[in-house]
N, C-alpha and C. Protein backbone atom coordinates (compact mmCIF):
# COMPACT_ATOMS: atom_id res chain seq x y z
N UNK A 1 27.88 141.85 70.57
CA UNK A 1 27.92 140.43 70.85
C UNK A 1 28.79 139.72 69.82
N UNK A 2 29.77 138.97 70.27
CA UNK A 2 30.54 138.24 69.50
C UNK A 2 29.55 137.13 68.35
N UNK A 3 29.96 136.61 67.47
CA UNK A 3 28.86 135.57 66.51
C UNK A 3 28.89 134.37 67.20
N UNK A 4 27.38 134.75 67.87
CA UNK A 4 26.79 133.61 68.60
C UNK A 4 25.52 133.08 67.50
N UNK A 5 25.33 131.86 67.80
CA UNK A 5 23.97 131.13 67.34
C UNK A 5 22.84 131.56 67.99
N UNK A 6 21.92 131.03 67.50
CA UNK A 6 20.27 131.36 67.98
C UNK A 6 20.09 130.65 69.60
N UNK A 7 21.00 129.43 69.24
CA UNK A 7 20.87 129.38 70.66
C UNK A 7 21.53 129.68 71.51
N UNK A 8 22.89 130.36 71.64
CA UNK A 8 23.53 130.83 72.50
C UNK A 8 22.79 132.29 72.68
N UNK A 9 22.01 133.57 71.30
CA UNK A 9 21.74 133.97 72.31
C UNK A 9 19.61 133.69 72.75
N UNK A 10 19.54 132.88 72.51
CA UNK A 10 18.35 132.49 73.12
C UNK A 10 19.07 132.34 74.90
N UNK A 11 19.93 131.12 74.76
CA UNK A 11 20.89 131.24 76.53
C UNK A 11 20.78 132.69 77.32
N UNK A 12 21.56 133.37 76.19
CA UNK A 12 21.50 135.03 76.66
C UNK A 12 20.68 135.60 77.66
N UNK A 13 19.57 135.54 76.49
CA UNK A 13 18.38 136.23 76.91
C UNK A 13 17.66 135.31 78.36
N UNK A 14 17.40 133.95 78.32
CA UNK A 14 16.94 133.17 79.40
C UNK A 14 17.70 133.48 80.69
N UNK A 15 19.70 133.86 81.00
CA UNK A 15 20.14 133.89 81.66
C UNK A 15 20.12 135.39 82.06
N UNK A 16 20.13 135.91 81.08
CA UNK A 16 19.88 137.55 81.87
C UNK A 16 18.36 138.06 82.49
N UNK A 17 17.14 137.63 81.96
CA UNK A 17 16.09 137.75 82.38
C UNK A 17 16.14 136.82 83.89
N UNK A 18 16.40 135.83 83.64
CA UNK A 18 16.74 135.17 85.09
C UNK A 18 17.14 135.79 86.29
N UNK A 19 18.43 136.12 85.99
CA UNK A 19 18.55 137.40 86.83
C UNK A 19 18.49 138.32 87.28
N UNK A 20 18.16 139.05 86.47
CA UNK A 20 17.08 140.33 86.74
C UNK A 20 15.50 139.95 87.50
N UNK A 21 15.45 139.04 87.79
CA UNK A 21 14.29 138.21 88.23
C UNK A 21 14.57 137.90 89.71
N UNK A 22 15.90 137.70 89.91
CA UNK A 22 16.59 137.75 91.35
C UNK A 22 16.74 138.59 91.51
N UNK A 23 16.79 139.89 91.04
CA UNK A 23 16.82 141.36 91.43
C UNK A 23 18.30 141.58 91.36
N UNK A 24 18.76 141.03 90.36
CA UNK A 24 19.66 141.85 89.89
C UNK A 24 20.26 143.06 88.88
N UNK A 25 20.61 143.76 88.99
CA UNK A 25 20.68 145.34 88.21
C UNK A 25 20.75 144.68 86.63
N UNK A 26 20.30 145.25 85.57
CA UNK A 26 20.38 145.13 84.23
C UNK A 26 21.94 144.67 83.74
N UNK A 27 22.74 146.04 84.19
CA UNK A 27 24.10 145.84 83.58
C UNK A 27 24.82 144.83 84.06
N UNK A 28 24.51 144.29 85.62
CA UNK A 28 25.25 143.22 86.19
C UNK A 28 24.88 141.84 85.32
N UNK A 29 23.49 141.65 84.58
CA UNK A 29 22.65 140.30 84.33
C UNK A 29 23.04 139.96 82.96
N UNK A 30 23.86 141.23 82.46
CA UNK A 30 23.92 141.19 80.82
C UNK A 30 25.26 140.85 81.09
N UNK A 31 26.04 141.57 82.10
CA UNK A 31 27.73 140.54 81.91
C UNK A 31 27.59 139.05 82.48
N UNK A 32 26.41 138.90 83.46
CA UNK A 32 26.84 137.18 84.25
C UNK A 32 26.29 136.59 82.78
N UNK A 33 25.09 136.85 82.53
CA UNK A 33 24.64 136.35 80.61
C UNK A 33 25.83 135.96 79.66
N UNK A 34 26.35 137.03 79.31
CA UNK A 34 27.48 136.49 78.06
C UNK A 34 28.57 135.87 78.54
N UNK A 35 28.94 136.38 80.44
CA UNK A 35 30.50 135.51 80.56
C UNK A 35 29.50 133.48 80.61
N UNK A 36 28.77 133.77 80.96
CA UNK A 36 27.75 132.32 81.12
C UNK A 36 28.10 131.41 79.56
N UNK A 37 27.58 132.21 78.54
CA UNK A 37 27.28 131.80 77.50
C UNK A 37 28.80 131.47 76.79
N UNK A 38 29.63 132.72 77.38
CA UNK A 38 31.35 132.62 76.57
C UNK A 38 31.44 131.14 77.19
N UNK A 39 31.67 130.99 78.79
CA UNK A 39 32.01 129.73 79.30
C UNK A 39 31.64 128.64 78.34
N UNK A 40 30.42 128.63 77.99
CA UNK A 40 29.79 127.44 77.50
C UNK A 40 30.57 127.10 76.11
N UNK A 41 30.35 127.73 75.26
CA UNK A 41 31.23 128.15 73.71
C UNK A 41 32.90 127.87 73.73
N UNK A 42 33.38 128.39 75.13
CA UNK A 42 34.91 127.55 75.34
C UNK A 42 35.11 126.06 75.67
N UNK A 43 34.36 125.44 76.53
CA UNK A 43 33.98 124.61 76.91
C UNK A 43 33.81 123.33 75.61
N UNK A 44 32.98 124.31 74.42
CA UNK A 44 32.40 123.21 73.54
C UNK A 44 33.23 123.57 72.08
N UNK A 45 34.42 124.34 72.25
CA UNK A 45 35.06 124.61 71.48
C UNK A 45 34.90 125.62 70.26
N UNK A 46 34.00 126.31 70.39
CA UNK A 46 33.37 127.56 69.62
C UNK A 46 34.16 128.60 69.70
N UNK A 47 34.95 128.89 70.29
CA UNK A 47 35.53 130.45 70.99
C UNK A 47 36.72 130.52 69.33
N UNK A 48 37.14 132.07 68.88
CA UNK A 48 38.38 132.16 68.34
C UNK A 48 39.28 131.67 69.16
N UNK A 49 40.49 131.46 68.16
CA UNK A 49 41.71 130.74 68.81
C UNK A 49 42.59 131.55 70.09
N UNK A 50 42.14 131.66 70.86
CA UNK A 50 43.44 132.09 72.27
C UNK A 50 43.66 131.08 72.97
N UNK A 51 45.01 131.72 73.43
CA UNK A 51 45.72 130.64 74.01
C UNK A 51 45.15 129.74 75.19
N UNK A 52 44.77 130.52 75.90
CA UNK A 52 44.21 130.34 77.38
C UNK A 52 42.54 129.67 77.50
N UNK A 53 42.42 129.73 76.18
CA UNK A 53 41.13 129.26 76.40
C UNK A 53 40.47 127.66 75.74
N UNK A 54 39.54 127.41 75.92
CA UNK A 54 39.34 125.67 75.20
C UNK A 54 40.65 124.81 74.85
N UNK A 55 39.24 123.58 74.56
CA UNK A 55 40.49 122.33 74.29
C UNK A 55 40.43 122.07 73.18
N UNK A 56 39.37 123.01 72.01
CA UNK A 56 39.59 122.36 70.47
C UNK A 56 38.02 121.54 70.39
N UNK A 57 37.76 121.18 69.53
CA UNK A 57 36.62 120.96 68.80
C UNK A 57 36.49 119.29 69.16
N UNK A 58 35.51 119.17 70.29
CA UNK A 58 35.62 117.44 70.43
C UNK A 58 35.34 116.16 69.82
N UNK A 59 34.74 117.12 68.57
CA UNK A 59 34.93 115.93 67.22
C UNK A 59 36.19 115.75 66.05
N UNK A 60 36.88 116.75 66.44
CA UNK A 60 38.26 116.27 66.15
C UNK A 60 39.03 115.21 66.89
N UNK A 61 39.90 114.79 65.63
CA UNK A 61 41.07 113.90 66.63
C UNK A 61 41.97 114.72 67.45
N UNK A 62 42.90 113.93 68.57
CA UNK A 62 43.84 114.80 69.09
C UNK A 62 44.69 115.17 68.04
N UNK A 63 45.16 114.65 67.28
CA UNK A 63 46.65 114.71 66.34
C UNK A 63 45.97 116.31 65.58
N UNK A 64 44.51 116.88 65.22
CA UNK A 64 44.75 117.37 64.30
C UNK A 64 44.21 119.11 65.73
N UNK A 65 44.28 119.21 66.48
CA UNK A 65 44.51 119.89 67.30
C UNK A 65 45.50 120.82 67.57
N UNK A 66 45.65 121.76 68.09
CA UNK A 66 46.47 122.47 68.25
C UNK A 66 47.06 122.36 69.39
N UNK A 67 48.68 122.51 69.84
CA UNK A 67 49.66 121.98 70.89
C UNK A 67 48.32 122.69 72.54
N UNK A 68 48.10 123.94 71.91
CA UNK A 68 47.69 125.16 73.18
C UNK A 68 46.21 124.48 73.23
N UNK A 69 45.76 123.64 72.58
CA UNK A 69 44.07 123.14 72.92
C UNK A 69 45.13 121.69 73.38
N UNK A 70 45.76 121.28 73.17
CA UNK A 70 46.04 119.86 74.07
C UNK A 70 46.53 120.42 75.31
N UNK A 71 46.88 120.96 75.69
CA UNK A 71 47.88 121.47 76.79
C UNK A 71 46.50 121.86 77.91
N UNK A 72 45.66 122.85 77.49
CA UNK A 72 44.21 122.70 77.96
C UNK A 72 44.01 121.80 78.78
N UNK A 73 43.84 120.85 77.66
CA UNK A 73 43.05 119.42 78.04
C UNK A 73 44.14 118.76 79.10
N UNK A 74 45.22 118.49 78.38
CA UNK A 74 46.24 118.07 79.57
C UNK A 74 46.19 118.46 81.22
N UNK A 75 45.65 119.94 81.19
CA UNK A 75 45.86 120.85 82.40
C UNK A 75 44.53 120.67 82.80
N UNK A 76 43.38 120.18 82.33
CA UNK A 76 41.87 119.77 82.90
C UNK A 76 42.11 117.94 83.95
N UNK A 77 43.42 117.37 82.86
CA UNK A 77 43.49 116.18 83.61
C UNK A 77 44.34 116.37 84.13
N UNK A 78 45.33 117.11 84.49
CA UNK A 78 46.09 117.36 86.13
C UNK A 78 47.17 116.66 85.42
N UNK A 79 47.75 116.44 83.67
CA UNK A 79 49.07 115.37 83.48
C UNK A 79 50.18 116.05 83.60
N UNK A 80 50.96 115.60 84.75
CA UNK A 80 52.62 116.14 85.07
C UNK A 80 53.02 116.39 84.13
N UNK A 81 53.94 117.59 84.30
CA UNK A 81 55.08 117.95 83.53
C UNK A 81 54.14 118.25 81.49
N UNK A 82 53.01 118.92 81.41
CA UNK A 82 52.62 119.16 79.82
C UNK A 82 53.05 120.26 79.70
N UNK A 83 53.85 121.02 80.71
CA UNK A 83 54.08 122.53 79.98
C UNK A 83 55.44 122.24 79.52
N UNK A 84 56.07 121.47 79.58
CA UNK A 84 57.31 120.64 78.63
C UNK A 84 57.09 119.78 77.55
N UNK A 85 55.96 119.40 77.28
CA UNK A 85 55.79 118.51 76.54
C UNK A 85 55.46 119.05 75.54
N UNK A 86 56.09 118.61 73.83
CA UNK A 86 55.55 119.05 72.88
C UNK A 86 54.05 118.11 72.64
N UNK A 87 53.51 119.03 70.90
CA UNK A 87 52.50 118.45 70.67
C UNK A 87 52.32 117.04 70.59
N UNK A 88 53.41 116.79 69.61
CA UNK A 88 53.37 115.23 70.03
C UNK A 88 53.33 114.18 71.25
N UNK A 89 54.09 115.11 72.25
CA UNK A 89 54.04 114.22 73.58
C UNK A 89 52.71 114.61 74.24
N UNK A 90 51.72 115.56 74.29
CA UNK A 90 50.79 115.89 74.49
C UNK A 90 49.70 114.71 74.34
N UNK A 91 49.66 114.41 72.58
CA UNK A 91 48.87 113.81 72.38
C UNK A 91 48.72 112.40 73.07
N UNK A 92 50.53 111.73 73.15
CA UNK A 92 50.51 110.39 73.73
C UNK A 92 49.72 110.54 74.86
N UNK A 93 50.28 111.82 76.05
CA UNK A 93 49.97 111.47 77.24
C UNK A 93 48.75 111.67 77.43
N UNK A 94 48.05 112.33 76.63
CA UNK A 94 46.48 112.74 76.91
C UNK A 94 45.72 110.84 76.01
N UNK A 95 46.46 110.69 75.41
CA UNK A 95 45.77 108.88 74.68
C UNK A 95 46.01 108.22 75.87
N UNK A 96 47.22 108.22 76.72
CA UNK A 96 47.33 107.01 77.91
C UNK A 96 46.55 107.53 78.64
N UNK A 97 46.36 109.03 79.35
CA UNK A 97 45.61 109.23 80.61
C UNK A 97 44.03 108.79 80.50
């Protein structure tokens, strides 16, 4: 398990017993469990840095973000043309949208 908190895997454990409760096989309940829990952790900005994933830590400002967590966020609000846009233009267009 990647370094999760007590409560991500408390999540774990609630989401895999869950399922296995629907009668689902062990090994199937332990991957829907952690991809469940990864989702959540990208989502809230917990994950190591890859590209493809989260928007950055939402108690940061935009400016102190990284171009690939604005671009994210950009691509959650549907803003034209961010895969051209540098960081800086990122940040404007994600402050106006």
């Amino acid at each position: 398990m990647p370094e999760w908190s007590e409560k991500d895997k408390r999540q774990y454990e609630h989401i895999k017993e869950s399922s296995k409760k629907r009668g689902i096989k062990t090994e199937r309940a332990k991957e829907i469990a952690g991809r469940t829990v990864n989702k959540q952790r990208r989502k809230e900005g917990r994950t190591p840095n890859k590209r493809s994933h989260g928007t950055g830590n939402p108690n940061r400002p935009l400016s102190e973000r990284t171009r690939d967590e604005l671009y994210n966020r950009a691509k959650e609000r549907n803003i034209r043309g961010r895969s051209r846009m540098s960081k800086n233009e990122l940040v404007d267009a994600l402050r106006s949208a």
